[in-house]
C-alpha atoms as a PDB file:
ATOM      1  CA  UNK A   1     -18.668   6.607 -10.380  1.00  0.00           C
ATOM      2  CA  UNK A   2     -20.674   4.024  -8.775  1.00  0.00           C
ATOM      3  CA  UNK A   3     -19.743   0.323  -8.880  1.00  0.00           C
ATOM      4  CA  UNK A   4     -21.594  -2.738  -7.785  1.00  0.00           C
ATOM      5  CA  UNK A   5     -19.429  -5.565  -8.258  1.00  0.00           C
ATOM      6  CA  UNK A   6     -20.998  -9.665  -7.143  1.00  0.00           C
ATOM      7  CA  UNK A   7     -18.262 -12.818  -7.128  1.00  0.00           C
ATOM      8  CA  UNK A   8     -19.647 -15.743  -7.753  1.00  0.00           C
ATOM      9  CA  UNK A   9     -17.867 -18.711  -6.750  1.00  0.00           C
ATOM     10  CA  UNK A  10     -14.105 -18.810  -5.832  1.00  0.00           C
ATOM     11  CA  UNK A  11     -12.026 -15.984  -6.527  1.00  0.00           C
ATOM     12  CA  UNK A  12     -10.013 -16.284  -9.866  1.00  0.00           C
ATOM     13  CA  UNK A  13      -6.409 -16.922  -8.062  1.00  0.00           C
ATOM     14  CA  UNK A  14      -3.390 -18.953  -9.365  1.00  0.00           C
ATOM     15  CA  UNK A  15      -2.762 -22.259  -7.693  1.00  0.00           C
ATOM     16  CA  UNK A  16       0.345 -21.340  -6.919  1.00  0.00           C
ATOM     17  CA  UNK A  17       2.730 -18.460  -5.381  1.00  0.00           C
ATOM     18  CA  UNK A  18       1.539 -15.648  -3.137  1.00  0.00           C
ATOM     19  CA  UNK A  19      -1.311 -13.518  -4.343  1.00  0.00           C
ATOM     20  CA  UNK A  20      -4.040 -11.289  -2.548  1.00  0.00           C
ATOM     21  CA  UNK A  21      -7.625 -11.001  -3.592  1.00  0.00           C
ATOM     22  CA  UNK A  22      -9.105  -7.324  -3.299  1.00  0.00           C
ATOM     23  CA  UNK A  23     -11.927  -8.444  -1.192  1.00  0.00           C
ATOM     24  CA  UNK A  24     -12.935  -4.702  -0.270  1.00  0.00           C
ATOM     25  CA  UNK A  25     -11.677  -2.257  -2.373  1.00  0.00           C
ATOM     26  CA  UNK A  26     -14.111   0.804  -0.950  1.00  0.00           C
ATOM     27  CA  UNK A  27     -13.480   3.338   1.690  1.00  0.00           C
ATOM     28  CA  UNK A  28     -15.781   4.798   4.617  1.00  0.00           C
ATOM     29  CA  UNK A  29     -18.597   5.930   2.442  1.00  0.00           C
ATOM     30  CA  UNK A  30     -21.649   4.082   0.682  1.00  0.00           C
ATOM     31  CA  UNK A  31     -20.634   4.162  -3.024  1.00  0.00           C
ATOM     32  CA  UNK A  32     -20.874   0.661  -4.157  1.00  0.00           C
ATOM     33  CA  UNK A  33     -18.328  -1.125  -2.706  1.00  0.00           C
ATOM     34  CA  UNK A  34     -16.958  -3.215   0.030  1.00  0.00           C
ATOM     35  CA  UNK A  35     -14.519  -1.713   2.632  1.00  0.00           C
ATOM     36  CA  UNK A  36     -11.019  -2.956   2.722  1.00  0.00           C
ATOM     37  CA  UNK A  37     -10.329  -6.512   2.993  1.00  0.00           C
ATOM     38  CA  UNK A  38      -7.650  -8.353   1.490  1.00  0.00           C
ATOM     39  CA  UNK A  39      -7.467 -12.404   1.065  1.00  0.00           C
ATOM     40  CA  UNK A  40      -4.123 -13.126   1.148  1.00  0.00           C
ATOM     41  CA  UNK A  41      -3.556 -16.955  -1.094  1.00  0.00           C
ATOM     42  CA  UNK A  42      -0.662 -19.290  -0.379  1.00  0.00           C
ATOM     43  CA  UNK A  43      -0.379 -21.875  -3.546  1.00  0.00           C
ATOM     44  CA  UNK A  44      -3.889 -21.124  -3.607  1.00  0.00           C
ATOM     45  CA  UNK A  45      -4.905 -21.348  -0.614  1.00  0.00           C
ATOM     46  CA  UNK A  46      -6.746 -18.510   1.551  1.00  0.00           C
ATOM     47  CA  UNK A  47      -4.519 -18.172   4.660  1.00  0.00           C
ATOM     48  CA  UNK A  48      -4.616 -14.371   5.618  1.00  0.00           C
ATOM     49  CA  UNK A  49      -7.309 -11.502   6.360  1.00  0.00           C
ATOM     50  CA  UNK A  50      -5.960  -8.446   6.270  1.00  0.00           C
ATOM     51  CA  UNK A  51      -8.315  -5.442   7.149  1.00  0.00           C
ATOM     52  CA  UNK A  52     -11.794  -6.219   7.737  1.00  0.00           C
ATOM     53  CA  UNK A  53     -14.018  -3.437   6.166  1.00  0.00           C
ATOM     54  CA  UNK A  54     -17.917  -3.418   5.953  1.00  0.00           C
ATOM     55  CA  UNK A  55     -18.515  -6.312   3.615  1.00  0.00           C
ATOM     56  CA  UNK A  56     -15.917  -8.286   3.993  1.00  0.00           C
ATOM     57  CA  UNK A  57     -17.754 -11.474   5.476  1.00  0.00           C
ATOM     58  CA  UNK A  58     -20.515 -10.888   2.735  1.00  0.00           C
ATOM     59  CA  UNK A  59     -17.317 -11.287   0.255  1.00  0.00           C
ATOM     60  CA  UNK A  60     -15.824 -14.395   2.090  1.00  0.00           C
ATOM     61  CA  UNK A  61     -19.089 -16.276   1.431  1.00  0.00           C
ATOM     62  CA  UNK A  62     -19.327 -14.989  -2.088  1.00  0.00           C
ATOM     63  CA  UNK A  63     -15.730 -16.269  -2.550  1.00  0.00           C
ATOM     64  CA  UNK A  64     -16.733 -19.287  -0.680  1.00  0.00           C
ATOM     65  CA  UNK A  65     -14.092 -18.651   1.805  1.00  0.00           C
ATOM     66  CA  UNK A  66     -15.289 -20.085   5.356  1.00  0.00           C
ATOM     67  CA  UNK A  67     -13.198 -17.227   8.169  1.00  0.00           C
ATOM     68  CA  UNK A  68     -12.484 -20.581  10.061  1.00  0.00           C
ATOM     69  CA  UNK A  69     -10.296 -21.422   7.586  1.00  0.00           C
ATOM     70  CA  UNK A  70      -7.956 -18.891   7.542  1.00  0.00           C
ATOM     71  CA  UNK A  71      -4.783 -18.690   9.756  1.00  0.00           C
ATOM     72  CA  UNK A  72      -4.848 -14.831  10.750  1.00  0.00           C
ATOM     73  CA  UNK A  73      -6.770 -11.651  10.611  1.00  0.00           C
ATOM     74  CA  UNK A  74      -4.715  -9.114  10.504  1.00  0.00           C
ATOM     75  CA  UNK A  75      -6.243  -5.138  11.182  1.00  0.00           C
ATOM     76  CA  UNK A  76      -3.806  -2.257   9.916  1.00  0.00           C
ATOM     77  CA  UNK A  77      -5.954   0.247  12.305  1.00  0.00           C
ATOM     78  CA  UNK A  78      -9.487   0.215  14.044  1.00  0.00           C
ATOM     79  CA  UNK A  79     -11.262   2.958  11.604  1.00  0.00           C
ATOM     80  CA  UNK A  80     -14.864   1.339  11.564  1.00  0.00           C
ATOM     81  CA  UNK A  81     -13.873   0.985   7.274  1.00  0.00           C
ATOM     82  CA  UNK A  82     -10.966  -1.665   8.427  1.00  0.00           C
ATOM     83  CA  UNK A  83     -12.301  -2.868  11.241  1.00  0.00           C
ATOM     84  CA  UNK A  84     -16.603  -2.649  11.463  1.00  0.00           C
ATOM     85  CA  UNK A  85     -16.995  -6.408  10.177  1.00  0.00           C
ATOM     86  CA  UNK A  86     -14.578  -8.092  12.993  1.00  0.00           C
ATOM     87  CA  UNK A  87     -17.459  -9.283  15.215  1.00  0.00           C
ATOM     88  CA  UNK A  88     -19.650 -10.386  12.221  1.00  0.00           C
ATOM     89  CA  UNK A  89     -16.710 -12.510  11.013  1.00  0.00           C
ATOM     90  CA  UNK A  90     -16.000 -13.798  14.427  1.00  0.00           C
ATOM     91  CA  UNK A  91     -19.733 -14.839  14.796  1.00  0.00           C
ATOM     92  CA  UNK A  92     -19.793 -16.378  11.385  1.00  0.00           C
ATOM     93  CA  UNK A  93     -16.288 -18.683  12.727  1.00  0.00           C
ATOM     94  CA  UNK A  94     -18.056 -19.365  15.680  1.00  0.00           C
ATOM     95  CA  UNK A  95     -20.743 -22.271  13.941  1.00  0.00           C
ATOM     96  CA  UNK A  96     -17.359 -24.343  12.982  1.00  0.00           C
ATOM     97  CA  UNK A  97     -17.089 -27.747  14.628  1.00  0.00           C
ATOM     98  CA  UNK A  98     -14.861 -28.093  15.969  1.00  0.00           C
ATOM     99  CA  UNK A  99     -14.729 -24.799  17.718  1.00  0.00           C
ATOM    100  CA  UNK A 100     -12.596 -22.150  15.156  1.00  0.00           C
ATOM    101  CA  UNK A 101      -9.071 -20.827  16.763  1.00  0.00           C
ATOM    102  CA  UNK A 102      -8.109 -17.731  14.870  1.00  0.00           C
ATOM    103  CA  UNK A 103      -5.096 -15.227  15.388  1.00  0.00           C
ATOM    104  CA  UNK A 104      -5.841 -11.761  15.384  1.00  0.00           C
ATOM    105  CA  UNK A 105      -3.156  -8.732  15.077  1.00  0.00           C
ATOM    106  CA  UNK A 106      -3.560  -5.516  15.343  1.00  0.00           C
ATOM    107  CA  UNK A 107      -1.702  -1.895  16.414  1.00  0.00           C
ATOM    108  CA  UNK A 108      -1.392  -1.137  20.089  1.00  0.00           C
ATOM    109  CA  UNK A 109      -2.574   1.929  20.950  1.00  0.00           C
ATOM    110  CA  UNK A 110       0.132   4.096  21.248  1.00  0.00           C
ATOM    111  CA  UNK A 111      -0.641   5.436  24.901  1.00  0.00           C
ATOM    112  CA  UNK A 112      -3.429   7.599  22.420  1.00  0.00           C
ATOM    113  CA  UNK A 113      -6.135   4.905  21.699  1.00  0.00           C
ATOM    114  CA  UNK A 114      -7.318   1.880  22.853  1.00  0.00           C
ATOM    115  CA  UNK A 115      -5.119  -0.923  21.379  1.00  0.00           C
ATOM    116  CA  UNK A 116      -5.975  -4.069  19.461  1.00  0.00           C
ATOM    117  CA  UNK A 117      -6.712  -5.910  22.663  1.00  0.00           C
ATOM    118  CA  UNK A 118      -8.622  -3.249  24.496  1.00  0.00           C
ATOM    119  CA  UNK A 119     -10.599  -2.613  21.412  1.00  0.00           C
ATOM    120  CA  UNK A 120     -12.051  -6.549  21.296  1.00  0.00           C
ATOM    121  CA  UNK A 121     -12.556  -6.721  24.693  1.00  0.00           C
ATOM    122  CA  UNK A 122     -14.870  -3.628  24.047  1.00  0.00           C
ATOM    123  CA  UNK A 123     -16.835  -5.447  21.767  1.00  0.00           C
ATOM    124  CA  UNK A 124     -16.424  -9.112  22.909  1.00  0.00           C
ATOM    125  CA  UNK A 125     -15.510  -8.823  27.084  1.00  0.00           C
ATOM    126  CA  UNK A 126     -17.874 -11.264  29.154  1.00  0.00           C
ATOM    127  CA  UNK A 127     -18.614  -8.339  31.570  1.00  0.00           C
ATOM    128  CA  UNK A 128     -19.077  -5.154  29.357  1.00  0.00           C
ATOM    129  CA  UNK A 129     -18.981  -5.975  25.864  1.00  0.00           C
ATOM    130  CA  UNK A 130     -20.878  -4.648  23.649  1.00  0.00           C
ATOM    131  CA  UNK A 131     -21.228  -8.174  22.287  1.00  0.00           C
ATOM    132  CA  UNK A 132     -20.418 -10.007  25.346  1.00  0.00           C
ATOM    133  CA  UNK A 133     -22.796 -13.286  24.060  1.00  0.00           C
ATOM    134  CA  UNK A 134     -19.130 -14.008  21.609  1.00  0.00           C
ATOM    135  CA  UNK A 135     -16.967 -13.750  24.953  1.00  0.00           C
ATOM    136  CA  UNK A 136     -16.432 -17.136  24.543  1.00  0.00           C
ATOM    137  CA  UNK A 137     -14.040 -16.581  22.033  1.00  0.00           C
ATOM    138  CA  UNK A 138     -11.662 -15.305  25.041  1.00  0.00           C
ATOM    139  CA  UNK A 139     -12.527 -17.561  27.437  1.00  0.00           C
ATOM    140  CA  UNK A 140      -9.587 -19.918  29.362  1.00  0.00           C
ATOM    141  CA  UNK A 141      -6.156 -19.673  29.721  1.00  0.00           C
ATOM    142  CA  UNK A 142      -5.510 -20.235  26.288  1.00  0.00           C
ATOM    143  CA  UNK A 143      -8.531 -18.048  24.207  1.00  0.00           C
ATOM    144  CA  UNK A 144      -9.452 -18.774  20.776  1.00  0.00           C
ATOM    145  CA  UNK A 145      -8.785 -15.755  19.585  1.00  0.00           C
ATOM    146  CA  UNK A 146      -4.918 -15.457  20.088  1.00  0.00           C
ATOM    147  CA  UNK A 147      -4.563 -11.303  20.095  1.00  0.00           C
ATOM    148  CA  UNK A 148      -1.369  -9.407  19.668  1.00  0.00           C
ATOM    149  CA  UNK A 149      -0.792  -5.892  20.047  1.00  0.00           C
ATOM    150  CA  UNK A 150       1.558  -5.102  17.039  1.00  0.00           C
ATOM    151  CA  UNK A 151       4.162  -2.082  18.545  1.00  0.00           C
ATOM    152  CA  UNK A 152       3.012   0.899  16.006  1.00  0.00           C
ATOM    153  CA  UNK A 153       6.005   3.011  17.871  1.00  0.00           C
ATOM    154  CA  UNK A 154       7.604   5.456  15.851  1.00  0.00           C
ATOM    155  CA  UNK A 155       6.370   5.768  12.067  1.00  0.00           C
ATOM    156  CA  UNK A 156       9.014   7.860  10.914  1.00  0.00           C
ATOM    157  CA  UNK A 157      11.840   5.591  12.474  1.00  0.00           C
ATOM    158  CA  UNK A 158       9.706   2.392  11.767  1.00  0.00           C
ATOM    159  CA  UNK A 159      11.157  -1.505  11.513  1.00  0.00           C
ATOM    160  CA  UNK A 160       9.398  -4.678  10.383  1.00  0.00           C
ATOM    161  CA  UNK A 161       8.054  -6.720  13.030  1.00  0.00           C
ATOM    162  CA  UNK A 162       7.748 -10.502  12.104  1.00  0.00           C
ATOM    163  CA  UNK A 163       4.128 -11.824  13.034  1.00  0.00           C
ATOM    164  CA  UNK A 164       4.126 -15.147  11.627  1.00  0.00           C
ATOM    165  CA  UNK A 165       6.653 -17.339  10.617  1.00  0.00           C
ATOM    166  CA  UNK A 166       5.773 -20.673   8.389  1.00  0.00           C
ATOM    167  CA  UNK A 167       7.483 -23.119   6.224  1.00  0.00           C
ATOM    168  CA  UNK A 168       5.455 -21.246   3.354  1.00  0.00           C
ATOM    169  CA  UNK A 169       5.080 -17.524   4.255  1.00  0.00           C
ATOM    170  CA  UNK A 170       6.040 -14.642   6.347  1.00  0.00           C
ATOM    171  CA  UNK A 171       4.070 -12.009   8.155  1.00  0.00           C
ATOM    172  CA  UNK A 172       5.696  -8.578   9.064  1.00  0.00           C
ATOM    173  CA  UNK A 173       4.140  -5.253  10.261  1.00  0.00           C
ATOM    174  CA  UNK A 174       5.774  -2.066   9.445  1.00  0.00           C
ATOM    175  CA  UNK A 175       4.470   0.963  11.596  1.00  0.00           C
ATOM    176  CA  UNK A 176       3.228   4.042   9.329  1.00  0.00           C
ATOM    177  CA  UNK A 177       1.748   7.794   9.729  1.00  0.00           C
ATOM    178  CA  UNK A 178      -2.065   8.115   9.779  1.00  0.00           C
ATOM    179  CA  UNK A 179      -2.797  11.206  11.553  1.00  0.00           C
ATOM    180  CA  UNK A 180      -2.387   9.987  15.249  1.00  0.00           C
ATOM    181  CA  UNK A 181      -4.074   6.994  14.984  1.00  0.00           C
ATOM    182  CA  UNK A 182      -1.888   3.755  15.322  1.00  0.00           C
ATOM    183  CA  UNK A 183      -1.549   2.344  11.992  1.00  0.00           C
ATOM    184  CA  UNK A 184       0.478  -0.529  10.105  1.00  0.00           C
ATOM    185  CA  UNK A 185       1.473  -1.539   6.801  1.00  0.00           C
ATOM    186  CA  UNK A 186       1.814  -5.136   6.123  1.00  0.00           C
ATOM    187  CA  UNK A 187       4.374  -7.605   4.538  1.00  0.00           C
ATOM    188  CA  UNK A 188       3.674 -10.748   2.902  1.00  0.00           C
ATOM    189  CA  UNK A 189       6.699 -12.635   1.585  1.00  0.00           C
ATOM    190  CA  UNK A 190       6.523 -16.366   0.263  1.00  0.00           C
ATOM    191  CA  UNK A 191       8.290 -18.526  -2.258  1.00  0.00           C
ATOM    192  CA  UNK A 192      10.917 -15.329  -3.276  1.00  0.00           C
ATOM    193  CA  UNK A 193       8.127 -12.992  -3.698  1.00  0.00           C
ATOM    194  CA  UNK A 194       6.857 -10.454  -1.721  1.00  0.00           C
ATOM    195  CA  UNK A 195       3.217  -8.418  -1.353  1.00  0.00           C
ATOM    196  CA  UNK A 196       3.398  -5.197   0.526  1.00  0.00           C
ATOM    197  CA  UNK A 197      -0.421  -4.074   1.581  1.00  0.00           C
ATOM    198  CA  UNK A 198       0.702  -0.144   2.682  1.00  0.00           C
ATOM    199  CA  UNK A 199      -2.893   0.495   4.807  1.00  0.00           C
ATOM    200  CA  UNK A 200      -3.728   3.573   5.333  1.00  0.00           C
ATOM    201  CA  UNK A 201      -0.821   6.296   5.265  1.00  0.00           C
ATOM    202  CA  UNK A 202      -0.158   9.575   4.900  1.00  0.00           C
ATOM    203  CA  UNK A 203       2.892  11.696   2.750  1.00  0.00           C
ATOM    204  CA  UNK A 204       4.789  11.874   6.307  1.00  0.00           C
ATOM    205  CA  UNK A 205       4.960   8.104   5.959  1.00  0.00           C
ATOM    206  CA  UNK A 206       8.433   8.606   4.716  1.00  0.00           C
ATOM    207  CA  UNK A 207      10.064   5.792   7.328  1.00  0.00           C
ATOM    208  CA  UNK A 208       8.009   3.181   5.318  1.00  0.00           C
ATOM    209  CA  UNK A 209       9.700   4.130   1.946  1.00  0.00           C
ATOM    210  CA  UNK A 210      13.173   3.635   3.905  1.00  0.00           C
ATOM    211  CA  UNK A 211      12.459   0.861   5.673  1.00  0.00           C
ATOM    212  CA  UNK A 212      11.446  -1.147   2.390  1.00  0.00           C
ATOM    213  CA  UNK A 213      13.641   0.739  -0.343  1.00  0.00           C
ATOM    214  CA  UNK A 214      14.561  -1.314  -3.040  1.00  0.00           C
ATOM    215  CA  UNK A 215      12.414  -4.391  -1.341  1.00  0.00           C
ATOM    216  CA  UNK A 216      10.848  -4.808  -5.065  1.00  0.00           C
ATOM    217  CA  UNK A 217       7.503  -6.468  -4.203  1.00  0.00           C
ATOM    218  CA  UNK A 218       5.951  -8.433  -6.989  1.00  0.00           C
ATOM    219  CA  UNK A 219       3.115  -6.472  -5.855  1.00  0.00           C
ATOM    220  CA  UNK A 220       2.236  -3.582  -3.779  1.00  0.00           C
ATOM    221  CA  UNK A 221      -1.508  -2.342  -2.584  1.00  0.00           C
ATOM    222  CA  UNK A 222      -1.875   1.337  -2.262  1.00  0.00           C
ATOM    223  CA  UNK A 223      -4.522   3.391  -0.901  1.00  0.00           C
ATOM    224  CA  UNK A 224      -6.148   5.900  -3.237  1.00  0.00           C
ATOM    225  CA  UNK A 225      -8.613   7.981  -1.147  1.00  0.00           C
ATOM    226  CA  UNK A 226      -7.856  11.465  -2.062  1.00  0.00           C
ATOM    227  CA  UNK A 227      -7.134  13.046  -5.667  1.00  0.00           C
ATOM    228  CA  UNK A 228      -4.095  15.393  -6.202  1.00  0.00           C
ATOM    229  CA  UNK A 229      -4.052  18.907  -6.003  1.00  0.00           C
ATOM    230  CA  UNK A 230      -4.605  21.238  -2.657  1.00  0.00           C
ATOM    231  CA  UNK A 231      -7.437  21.143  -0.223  1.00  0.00           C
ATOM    232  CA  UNK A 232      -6.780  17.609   1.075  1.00  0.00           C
ATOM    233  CA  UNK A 233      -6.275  16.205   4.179  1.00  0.00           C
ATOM    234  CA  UNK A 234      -2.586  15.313   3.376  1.00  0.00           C
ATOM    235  CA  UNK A 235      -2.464  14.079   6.823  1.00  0.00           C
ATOM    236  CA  UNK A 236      -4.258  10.719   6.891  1.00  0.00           C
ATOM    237  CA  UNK A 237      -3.617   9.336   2.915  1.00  0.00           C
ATOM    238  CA  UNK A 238      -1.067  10.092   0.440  1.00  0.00           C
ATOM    239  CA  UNK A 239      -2.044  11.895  -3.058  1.00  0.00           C
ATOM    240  CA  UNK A 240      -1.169   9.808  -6.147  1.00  0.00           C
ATOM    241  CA  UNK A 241       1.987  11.783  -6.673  1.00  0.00           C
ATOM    242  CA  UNK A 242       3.536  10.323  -2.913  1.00  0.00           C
ATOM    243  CA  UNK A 243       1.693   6.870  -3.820  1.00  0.00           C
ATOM    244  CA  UNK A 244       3.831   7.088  -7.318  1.00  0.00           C
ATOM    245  CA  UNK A 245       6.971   8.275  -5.408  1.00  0.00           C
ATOM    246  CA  UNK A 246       6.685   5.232  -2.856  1.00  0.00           C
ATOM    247  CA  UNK A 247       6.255   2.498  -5.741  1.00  0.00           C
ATOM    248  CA  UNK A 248       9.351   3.723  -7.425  1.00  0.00           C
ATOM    249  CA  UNK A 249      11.175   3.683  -3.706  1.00  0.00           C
ATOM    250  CA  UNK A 250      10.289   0.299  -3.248  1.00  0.00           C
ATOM    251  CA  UNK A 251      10.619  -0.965  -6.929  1.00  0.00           C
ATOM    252  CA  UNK A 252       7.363  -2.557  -6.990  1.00  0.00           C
ATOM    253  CA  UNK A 253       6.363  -5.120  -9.747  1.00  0.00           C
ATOM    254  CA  UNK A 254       2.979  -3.872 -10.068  1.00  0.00           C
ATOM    255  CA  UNK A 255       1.265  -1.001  -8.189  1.00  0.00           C
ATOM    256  CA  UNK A 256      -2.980  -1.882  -7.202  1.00  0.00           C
ATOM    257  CA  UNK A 257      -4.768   1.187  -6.004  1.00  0.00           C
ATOM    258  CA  UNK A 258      -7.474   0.532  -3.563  1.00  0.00           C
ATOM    259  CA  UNK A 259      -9.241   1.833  -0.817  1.00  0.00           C
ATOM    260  CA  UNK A 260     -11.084   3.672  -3.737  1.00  0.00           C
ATOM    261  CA  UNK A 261     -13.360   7.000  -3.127  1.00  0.00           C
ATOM    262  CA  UNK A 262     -15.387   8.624  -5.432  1.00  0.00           C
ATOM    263  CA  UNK A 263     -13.312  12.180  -5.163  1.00  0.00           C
ATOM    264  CA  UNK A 264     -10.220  10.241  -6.261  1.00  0.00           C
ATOM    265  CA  UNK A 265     -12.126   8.441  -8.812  1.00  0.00           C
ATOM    266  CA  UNK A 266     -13.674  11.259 -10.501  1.00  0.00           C
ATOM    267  CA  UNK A 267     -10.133  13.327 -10.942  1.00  0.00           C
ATOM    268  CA  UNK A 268      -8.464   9.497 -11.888  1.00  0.00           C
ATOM    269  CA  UNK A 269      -7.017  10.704 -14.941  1.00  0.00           C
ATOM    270  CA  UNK A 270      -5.382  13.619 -13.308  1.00  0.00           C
ATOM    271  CA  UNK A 271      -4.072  11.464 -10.625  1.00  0.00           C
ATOM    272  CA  UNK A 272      -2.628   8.937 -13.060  1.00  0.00           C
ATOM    273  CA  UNK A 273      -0.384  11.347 -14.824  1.00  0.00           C
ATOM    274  CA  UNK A 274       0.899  12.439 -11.073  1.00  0.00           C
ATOM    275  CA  UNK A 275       1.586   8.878 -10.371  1.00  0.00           C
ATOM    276  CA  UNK A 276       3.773   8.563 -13.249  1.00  0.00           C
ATOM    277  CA  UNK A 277       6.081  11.458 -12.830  1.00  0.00           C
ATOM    278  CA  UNK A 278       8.019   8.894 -10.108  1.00  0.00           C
ATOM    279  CA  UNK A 279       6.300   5.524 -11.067  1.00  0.00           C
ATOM    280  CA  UNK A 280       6.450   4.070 -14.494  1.00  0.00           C
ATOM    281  CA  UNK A 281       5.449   0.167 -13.750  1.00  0.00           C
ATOM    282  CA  UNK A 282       1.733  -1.474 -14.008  1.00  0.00           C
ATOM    283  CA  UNK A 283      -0.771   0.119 -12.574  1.00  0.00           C
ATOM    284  CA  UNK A 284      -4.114  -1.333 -11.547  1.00  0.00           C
ATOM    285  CA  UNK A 285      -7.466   0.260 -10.150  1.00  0.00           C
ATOM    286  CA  UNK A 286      -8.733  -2.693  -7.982  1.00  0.00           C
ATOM    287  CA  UNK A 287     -12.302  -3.572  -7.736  1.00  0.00           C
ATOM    288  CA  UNK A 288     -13.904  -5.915  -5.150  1.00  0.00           C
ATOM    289  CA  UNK A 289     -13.440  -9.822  -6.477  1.00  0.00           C
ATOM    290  CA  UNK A 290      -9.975  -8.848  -8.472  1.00  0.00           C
ATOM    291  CA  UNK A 291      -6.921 -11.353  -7.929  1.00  0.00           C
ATOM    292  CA  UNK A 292      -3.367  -9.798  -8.232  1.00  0.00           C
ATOM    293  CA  UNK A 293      -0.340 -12.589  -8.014  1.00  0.00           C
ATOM    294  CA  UNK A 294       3.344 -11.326  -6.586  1.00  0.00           C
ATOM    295  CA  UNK A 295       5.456 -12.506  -8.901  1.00  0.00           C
ATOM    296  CA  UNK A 296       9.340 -12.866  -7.943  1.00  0.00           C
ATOM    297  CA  UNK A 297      11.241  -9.982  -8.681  1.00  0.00           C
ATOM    298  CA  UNK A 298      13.471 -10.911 -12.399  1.00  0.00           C
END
């Protein structure tokens, strides 16, 4: 099932509330669409970038969405799928006048990888990097790029860590199980409703259903990589069934399923009717350029 999707214009979200445009709703492998990216809208507004996927700058100037407008990128792990268009966005910011100042968050490493800020100063460090001509972006005692390494810790004891804190919206990160790479979910709440982007996760993820039980987003992202049934690497993404069971956990308003691959797509039916032995809510497949609004819980 390939899919070539082109937005034209601004993305088709409200004026008002909290709602995240699918961006990138692809995984690691060419089949026709961007890798994960999610605008996240304030009363309309593009404030956050979370995940950074191949495509994802050729989708912000589709949208019309300059990156030096935005308050944050956020990065739920440094897979080349979430992470390969960082520099190209950076560049892109790097032609506003004046000069753009961007946070950037991301999972330390654990003691097992490089962190977030090891990982950019591989790629942007004025000695070594491999694209050391953007080092300005770090330069001075106060850097452009404002980096945090987010504490991934313990994924099956995890808590929310609060990023950002405005008038209008709240950041969190929740740590969550990916294999042994450092990974994060993220938390949007503004206005009474909430949008919970889960990232990449496996079915040992458990701590993330606790630590948001009954937290009834208005909407909650999923990642839908692998179809049900054995012979999958259970380790790095849940199977619809564990996606289904985490939705019903949480109470989710609506349930988007990104981070699409083909071998999920192709058994979709199948992993639908897992999904709803725990989930019984709305369930969307995203595509790249879709708008989903977090309503309030009723």
């Amino acid at each position: 099932m390939m899919l070539a999707v082109l937005m034209a214009g601004a993305l088709a979200c409200p004026a008002s509330g909290l709602a995240v445009a699918v961006l990138g709703s692809g995984g690691p492998i060419a089949e026709g669409r961007a890798g994960p990216a999610y605008l996240v809208h304030i009363a309309g507004r593009p404030r956050l970038l979370i995940d950074a996927g191949p495509g994802a700058l050729l989708r912000l100037g589709e949208a019309g969405v300059a990156p030096e407008r935005l308050d944050a990128i956020a990065l739920s792990h440094l897979h080349v799928d979430h992470a390969g268009d960082l520099p190209a966005i950076l560049k892109s910011a790097n032609f506003a006048d004046p000069p753009a100042r961007l946070a950037l968050f991301g999972p330390d490493g654990r003691g097992l990888f490089p962190g977030t800020r090891q990982h950019v100063m591989a790629l942007l460090g004025e000695q070594s990097g491999a694209y050391r001509y953007l080092a300005d972006w770090l330069a001075g005692p106060q850097p452009r790029l404002a980096i945090t390494d987010v504490p991934s810790g313990d994924p099956d004891r995890p808590h929310e860590t609060l990023l950002v804190d405005w008038p209008d919206y709240r950041l969190s990160a929740i740590a969550v199980h990916h294999g042994v790479v450092p990974a994060l979910a993220f938390v949007v709440r503004s206005g009474g409703a909430t949008a919970v982007l889960a990232g990449d996760q496996s079915e040992f993820s458990a701590g993330f259903d606790a630590a948001l039980a009954a937290s009834r987003p208005g909407l909650l992202i999923m990642h839908h990589a692998i179809p049900e049934g054995p012979g999958q690497p259970r380790g790095l993404h849940r199977p619809p069934a564990r996606i289904g069971a985490a939705a019903a956990v949480l109470q989710a308003g609506q349930l988007v399923l990104s981070h699409n691959m083909k071998r999920a797509l192709d058994r979709q039916d199948e992993g639908l009717a897992a999904l709803r032995q725990s989930y019984a809510g709305p369930v969307s497949i995203a595509v790249d350029g879709a708008c989903y609004a977090a309503s309030p819980p009723q």
